[in-house]
PDB file of N, CA and C in Angstrom:
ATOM      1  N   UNK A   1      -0.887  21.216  67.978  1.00  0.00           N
ATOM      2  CA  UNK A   1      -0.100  21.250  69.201  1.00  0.00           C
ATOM      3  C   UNK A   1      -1.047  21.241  70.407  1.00  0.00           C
ATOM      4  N   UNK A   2      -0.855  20.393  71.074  1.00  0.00           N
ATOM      5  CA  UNK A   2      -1.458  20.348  72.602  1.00  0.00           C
ATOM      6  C   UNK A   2      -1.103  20.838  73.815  1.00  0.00           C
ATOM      7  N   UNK A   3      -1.882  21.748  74.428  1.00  0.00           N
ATOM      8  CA  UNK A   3      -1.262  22.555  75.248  1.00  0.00           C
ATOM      9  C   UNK A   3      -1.779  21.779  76.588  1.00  0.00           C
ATOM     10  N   UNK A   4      -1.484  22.823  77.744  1.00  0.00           N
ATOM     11  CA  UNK A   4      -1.566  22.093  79.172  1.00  0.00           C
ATOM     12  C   UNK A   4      -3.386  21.852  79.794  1.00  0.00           C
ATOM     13  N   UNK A   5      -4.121  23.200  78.942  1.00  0.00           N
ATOM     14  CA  UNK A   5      -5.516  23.844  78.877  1.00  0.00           C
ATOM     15  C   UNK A   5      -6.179  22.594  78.343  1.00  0.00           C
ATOM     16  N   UNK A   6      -5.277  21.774  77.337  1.00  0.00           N
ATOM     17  CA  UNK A   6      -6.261  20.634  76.439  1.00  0.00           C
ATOM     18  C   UNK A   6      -6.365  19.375  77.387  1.00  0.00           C
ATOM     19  N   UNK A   7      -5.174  18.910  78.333  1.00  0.00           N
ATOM     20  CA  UNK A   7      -5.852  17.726  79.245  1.00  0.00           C
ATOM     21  C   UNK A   7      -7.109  17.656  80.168  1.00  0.00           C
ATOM     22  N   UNK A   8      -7.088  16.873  80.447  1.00  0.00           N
ATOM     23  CA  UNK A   8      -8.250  16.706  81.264  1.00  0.00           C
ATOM     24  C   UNK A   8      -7.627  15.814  82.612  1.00  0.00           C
ATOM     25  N   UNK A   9      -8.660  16.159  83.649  1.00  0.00           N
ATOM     26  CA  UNK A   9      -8.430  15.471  84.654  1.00  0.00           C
ATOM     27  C   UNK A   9      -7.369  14.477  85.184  1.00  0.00           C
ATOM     28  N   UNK A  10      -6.781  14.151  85.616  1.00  0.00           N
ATOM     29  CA  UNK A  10      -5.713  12.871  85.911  1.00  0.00           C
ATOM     30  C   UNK A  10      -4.885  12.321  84.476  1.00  0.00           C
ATOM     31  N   UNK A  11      -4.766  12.973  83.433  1.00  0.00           N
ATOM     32  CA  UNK A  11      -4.490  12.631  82.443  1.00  0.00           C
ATOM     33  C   UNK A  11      -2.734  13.640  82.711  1.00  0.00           C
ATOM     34  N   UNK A  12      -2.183  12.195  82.248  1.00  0.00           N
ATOM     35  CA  UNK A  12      -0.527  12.484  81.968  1.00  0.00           C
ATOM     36  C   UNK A  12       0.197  12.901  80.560  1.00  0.00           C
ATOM     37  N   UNK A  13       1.150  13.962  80.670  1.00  0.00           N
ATOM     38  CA  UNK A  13       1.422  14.417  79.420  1.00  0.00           C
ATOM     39  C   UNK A  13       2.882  14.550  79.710  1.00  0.00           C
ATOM     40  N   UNK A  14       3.969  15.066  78.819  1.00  0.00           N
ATOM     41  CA  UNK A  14       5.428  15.096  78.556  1.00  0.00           C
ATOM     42  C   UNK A  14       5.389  16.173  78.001  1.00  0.00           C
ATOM     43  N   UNK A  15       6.270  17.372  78.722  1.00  0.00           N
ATOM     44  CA  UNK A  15       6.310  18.726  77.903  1.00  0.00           C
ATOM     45  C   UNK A  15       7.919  18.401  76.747  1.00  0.00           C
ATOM     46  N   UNK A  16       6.548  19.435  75.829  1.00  0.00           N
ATOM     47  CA  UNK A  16       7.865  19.178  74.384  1.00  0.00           C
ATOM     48  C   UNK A  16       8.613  20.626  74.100  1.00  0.00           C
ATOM     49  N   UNK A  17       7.328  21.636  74.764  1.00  0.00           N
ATOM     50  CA  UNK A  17       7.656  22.996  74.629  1.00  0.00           C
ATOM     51  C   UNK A  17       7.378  24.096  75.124  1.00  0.00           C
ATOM     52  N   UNK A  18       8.398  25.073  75.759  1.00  0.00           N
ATOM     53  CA  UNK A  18       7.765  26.294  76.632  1.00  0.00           C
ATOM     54  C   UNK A  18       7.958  27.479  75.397  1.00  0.00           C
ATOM     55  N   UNK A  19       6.435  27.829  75.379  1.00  0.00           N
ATOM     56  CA  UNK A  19       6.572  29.131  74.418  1.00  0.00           C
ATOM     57  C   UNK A  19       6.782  30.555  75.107  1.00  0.00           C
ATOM     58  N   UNK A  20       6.162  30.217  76.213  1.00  0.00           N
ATOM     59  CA  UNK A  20       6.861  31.671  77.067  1.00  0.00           C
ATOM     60  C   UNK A  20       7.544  32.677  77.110  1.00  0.00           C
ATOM     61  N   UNK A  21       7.571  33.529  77.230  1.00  0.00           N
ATOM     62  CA  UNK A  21       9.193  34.412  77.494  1.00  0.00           C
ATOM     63  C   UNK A  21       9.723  34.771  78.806  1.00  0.00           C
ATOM     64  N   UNK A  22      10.788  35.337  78.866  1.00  0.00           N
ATOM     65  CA  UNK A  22      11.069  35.794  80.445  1.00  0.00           C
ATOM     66  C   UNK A  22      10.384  36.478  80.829  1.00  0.00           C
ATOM     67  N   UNK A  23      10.275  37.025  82.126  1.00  0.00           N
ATOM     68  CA  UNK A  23      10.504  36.427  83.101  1.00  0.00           C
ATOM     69  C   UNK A  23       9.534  35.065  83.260  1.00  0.00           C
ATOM     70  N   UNK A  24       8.583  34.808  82.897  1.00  0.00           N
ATOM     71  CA  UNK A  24       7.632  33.564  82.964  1.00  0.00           C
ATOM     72  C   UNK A  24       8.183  32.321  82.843  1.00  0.00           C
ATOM     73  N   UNK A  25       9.285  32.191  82.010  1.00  0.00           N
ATOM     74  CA  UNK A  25       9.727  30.819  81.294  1.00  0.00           C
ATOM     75  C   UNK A  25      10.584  30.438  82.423  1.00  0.00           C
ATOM     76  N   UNK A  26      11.462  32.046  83.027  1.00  0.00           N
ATOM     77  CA  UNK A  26      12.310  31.396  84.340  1.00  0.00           C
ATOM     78  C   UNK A  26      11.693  30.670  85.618  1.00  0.00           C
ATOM     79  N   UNK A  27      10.439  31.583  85.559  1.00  0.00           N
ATOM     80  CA  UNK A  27       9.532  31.011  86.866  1.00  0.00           C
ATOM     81  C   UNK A  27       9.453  29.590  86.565  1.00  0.00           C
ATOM     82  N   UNK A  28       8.595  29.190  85.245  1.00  0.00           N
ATOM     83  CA  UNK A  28       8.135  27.422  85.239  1.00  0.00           C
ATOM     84  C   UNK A  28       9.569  27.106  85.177  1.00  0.00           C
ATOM     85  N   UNK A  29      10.595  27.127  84.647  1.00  0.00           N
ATOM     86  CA  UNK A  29      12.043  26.309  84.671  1.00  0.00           C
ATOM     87  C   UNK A  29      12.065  25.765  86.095  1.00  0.00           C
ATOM     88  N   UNK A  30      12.481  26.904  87.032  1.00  0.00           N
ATOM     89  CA  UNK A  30      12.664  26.938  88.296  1.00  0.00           C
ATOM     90  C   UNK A  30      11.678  25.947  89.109  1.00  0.00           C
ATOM     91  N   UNK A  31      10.206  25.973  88.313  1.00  0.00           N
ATOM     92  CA  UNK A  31      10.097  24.562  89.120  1.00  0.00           C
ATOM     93  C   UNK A  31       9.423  23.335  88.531  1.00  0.00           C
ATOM     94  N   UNK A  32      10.605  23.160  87.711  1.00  0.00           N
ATOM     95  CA  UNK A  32      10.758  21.557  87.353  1.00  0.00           C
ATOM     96  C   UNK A  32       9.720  21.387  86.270  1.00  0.00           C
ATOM     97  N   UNK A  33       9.564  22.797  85.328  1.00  0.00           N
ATOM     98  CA  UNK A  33       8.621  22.457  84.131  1.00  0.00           C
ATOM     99  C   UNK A  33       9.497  22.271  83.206  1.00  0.00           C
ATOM    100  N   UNK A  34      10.399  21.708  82.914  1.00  0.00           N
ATOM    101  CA  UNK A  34      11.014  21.589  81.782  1.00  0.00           C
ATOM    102  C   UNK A  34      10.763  20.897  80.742  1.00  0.00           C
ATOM    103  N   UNK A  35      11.308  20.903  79.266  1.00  0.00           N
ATOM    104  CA  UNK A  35      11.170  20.100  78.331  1.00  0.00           C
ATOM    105  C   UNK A  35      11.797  18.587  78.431  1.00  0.00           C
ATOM    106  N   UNK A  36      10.507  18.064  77.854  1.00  0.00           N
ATOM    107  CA  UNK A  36      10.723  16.545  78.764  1.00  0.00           C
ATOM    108  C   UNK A  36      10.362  15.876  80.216  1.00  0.00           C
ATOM    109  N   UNK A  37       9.890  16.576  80.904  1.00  0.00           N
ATOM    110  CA  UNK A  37       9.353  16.749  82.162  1.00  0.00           C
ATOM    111  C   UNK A  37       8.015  16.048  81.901  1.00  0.00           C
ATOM    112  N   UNK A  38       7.653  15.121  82.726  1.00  0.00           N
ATOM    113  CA  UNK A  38       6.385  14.358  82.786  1.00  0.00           C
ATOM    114  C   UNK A  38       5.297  15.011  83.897  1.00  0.00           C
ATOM    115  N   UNK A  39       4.142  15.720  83.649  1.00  0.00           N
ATOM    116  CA  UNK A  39       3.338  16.489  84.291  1.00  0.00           C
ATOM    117  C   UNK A  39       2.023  15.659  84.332  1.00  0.00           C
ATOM    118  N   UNK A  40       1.220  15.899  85.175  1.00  0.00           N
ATOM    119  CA  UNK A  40      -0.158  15.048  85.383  1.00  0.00           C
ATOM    120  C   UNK A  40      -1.138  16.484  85.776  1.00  0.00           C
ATOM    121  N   UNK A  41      -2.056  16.681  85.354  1.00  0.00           N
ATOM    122  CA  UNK A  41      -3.309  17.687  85.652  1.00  0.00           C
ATOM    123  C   UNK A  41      -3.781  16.911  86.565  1.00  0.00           C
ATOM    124  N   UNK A  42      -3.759  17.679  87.529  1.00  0.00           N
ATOM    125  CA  UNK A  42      -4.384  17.249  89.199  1.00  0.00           C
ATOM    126  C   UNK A  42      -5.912  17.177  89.671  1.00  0.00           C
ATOM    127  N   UNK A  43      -6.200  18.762  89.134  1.00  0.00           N
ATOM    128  CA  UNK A  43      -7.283  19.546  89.154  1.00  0.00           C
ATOM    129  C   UNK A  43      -7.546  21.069  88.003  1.00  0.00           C
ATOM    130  N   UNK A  44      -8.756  22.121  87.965  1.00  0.00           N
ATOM    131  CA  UNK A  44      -8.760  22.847  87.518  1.00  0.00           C
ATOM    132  C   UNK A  44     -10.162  23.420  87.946  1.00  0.00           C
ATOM    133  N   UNK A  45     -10.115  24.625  88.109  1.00  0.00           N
ATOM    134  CA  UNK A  45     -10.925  25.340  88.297  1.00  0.00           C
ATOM    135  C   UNK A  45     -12.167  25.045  87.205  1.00  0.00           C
ATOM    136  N   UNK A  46     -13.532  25.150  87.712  1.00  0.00           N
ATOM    137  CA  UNK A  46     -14.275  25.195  86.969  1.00  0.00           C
ATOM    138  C   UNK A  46     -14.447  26.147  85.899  1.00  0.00           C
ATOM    139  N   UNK A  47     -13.974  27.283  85.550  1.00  0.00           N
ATOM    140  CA  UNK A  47     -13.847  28.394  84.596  1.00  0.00           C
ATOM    141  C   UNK A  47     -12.219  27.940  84.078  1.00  0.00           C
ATOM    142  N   UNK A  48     -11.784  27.101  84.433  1.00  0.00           N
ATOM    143  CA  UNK A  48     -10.557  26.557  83.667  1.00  0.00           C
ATOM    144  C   UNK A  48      -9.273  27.731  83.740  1.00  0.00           C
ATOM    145  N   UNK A  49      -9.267  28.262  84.869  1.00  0.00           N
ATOM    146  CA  UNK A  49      -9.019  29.328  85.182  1.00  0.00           C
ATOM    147  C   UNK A  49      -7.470  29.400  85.945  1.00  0.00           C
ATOM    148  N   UNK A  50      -7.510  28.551  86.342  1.00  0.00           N
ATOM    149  CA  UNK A  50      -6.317  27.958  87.299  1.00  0.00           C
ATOM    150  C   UNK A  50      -6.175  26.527  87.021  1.00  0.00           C
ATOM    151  N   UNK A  51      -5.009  26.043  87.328  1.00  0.00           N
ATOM    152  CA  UNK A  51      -4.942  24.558  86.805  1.00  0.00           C
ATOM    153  C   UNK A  51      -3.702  24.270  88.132  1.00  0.00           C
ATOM    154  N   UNK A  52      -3.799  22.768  88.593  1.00  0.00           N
ATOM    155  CA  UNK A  52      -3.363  22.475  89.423  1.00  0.00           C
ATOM    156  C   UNK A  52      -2.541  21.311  88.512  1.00  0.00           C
ATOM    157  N   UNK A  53      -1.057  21.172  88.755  1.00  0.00           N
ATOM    158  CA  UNK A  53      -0.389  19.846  88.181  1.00  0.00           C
ATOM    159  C   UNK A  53       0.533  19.732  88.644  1.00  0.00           C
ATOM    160  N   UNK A  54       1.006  18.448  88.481  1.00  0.00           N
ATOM    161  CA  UNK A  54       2.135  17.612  89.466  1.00  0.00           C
ATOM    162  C   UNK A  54       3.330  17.479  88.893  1.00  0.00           C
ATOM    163  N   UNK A  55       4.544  17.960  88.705  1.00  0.00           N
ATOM    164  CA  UNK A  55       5.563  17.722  88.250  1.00  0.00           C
ATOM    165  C   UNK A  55       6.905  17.625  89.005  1.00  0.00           C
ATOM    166  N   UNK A  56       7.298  16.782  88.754  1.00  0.00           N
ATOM    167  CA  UNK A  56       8.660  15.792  89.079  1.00  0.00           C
ATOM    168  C   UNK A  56       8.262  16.068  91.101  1.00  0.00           C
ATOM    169  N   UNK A  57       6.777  15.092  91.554  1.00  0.00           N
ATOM    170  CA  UNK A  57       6.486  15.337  93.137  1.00  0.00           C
ATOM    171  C   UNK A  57       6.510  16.421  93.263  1.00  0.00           C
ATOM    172  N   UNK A  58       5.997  18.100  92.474  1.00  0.00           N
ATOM    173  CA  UNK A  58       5.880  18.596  92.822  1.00  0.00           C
ATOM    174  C   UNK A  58       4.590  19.352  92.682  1.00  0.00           C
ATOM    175  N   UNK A  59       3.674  19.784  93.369  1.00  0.00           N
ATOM    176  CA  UNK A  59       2.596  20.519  93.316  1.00  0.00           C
ATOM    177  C   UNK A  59       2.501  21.540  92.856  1.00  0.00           C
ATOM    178  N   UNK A  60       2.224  22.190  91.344  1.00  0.00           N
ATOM    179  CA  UNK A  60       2.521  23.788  91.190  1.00  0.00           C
ATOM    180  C   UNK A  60       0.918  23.895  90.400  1.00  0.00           C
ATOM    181  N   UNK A  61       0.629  25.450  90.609  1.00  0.00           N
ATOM    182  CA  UNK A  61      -0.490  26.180  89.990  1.00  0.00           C
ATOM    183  C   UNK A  61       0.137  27.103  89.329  1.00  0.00           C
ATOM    184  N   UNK A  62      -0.773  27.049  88.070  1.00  0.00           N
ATOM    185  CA  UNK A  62      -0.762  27.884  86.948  1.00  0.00           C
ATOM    186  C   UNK A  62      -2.150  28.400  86.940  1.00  0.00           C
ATOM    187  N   UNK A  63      -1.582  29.852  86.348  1.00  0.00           N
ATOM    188  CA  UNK A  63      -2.944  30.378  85.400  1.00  0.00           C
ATOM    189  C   UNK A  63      -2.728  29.596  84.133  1.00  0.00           C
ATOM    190  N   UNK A  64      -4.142  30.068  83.465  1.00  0.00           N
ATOM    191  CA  UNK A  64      -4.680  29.709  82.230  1.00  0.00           C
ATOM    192  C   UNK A  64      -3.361  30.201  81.283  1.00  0.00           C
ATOM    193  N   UNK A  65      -2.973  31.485  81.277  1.00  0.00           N
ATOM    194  CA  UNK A  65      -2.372  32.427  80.228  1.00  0.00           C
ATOM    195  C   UNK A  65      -0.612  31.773  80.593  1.00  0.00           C
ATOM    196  N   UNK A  66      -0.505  30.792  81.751  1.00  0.00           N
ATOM    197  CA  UNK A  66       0.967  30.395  81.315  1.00  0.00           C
ATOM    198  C   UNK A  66       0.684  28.454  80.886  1.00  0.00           C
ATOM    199  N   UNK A  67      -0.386  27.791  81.187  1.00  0.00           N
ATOM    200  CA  UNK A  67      -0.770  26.729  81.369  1.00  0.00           C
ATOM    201  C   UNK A  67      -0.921  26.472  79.775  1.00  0.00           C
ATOM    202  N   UNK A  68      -1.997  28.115  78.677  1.00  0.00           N
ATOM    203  CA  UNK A  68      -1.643  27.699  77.435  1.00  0.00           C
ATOM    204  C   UNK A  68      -0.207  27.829  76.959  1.00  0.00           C
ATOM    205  N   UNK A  69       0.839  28.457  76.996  1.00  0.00           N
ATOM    206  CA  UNK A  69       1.921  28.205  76.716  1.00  0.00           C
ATOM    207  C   UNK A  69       2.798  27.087  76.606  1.00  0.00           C
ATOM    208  N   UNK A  70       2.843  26.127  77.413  1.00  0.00           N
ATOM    209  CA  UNK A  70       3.379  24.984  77.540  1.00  0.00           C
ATOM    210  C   UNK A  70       3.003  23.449  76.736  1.00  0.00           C
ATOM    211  N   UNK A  71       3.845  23.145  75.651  1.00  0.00           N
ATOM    212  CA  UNK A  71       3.177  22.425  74.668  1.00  0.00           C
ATOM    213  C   UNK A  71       3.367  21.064  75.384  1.00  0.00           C
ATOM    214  N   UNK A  72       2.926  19.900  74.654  1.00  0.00           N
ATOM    215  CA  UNK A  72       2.726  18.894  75.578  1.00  0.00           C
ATOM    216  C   UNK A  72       2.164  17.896  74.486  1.00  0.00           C
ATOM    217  N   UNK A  73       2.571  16.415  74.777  1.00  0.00           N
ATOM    218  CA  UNK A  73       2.352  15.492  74.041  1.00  0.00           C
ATOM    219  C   UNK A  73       1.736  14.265  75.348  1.00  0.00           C
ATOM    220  N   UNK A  74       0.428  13.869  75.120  1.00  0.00           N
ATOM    221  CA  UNK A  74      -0.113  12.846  75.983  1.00  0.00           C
ATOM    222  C   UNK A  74       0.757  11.785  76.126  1.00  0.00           C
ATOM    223  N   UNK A  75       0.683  10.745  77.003  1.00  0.00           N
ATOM    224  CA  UNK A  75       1.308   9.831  77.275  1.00  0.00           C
ATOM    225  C   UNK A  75       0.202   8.917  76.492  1.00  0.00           C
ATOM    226  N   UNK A  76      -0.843   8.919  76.421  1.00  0.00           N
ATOM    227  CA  UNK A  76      -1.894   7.820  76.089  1.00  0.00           C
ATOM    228  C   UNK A  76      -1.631   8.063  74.839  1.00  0.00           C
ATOM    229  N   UNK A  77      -1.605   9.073  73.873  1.00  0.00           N
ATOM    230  CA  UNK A  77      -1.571   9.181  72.266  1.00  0.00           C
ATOM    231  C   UNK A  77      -0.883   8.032  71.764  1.00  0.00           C
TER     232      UNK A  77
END
């Protein structure tokens, strides 16, 4: 399973799965992380620490500890 931690740079992925629990899972719902949702890694901290990604035009940051949660299938695979 490929999580959000495994892309790299400008690389596009399709979420297949939020492993999360509440309250966390409501936060990413709320903005536009859903299953099936097409996300692009923007940027990331050099300690991989924070992750910057784009979903449905929207700009959101994650930590690491919700960024691994979110499963994800490449568009390039």
């Amino acid at each position: 399973m490929k999580r959000i931690i495994d892309l790299k740079i400008d690389e596009e992925a399709v979420v297949q799965k939020i492993l999360a629990k509440e309250p966390v899972k409501g936060r990413l719902l709320s903005m536009g992380i859903v299953k099936g949702a097409k996300i692009k890694v923007i940027a990331h901290t050099l300690d991989r620490q924070t992750w910057d990604i784009l979903s449905n035009n929207t700009k959101v940051a994650l930590r690491d500890e919700e960024a691994n949660l979110i499963v994800v299938k490449s568009i390039y695979e």
